[in-house]
C-alpha atoms as a PDB file:
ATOM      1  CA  UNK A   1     102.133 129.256  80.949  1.00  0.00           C
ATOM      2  CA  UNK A   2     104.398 130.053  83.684  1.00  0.00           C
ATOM      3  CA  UNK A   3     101.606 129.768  86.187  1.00  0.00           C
ATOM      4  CA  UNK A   4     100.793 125.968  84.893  1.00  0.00           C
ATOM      5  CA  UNK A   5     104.466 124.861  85.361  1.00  0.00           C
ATOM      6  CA  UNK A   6     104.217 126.397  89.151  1.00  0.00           C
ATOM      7  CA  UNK A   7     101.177 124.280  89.445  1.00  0.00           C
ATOM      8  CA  UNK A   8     102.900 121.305  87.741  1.00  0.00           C
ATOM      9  CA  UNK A   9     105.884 121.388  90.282  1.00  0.00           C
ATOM     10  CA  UNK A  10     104.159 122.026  93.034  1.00  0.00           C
ATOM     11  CA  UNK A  11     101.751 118.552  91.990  1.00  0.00           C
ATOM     12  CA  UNK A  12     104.562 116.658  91.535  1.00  0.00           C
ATOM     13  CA  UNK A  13     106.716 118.023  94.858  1.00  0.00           C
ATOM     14  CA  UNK A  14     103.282 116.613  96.819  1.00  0.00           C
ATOM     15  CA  UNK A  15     102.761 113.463  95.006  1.00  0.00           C
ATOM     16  CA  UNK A  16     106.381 112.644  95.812  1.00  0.00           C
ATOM     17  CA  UNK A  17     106.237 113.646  99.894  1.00  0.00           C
ATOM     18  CA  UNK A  18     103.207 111.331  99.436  1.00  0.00           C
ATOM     19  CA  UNK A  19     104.843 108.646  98.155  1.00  0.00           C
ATOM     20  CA  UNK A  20     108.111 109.098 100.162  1.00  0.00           C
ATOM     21  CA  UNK A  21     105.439 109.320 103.562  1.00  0.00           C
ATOM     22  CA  UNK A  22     103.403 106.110 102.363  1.00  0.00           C
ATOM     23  CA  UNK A  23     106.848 104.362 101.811  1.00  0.00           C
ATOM     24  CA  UNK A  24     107.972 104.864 105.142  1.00  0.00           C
ATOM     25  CA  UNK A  25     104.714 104.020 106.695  1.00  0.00           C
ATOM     26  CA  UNK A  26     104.582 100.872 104.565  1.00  0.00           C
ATOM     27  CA  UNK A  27     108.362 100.068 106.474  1.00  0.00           C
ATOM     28  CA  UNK A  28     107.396 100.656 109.822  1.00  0.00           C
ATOM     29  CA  UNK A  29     103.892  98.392 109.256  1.00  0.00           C
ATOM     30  CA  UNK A  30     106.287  95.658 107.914  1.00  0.00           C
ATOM     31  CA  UNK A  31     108.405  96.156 110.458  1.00  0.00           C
ATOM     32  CA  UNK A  32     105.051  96.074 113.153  1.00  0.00           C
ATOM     33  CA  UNK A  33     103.990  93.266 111.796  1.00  0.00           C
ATOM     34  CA  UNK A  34     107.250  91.162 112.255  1.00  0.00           C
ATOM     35  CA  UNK A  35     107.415  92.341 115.827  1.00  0.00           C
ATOM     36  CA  UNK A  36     103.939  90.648 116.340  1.00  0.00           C
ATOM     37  CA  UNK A  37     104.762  87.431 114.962  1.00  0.00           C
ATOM     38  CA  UNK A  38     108.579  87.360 116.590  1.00  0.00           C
ATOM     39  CA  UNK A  39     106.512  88.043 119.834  1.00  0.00           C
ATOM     40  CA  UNK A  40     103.544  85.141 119.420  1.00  0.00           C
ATOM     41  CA  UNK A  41     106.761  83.028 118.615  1.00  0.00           C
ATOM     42  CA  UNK A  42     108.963  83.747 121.471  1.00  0.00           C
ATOM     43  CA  UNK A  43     107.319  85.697 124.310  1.00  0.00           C
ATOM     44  CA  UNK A  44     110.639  86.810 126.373  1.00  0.00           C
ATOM     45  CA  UNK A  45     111.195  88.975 123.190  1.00  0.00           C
ATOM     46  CA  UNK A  46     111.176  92.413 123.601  1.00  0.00           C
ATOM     47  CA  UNK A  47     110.960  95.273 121.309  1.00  0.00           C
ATOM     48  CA  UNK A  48     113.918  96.976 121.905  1.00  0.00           C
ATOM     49  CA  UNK A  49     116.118  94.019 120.994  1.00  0.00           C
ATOM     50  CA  UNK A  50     114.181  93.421 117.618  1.00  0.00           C
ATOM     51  CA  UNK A  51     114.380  97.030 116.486  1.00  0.00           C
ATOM     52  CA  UNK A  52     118.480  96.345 117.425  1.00  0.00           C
ATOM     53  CA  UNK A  53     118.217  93.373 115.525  1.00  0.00           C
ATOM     54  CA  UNK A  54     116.166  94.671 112.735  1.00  0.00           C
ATOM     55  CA  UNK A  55     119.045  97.944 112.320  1.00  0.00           C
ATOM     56  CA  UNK A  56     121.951  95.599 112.405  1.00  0.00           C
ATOM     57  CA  UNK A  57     120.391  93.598 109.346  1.00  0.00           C
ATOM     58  CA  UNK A  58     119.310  90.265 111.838  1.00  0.00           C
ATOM     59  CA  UNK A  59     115.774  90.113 113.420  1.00  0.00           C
ATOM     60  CA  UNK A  60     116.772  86.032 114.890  1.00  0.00           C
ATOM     61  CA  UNK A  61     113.261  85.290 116.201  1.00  0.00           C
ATOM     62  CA  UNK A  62     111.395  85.280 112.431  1.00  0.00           C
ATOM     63  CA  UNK A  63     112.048  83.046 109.873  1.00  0.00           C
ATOM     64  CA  UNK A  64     114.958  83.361 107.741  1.00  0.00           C
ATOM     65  CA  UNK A  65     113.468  84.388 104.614  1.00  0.00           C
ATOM     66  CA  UNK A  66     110.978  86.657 106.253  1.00  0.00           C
ATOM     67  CA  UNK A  67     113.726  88.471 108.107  1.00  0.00           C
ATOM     68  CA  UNK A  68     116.008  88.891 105.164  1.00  0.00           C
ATOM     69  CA  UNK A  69     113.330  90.124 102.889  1.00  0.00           C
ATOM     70  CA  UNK A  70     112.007  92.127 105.326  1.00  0.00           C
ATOM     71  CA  UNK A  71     115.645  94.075 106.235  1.00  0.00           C
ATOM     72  CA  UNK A  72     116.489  94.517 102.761  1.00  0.00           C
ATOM     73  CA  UNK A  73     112.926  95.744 101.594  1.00  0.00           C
ATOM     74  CA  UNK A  74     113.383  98.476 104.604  1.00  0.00           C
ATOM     75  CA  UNK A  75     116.848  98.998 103.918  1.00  0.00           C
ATOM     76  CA  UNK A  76     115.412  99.505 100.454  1.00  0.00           C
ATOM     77  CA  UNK A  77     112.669 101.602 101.509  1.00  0.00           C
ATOM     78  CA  UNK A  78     114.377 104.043 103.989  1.00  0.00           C
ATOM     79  CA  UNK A  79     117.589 105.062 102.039  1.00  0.00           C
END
């Protein structure tokens, strides 16, 4: 019995990393893909300015919905 529940908790410690890990990479794809289409918008746009941007809660080259959903999902996501 005791060697079940060690299995148990160690299944459910991995399935959690997993879903912590996918999470994250889920973020940083949103966040990827908002670069892209900041960057077929405005071409001067660099990507050290939109990750600024995207930390202080602003990314001003997307749209406004797709920038606030997309900092609050992440903000979401990574706390």
């Amino acid at each position: 019995f005791f060697l079940f529940f060690l299995f148990f908790c160690f299944f459910v410690f991995l399935f959690f990393c997993f879903f912590t890990f996918y999470r994250k990479m889920h973020c940083l794809f949103l966040i990827r893909v908002l670069h892209y289409t900041s960057i077929s918008q405005k071409s001067d746009f660099d990507s050290d300015t939109f990750a600024r941007e995207l930390h202080a809660g602003r990314n001003l080259s997307a749209p406004v919905h797709t920038r606030f959903d997309a900092t609050r999902t992440c903000r979401r996501m990574m706390s």
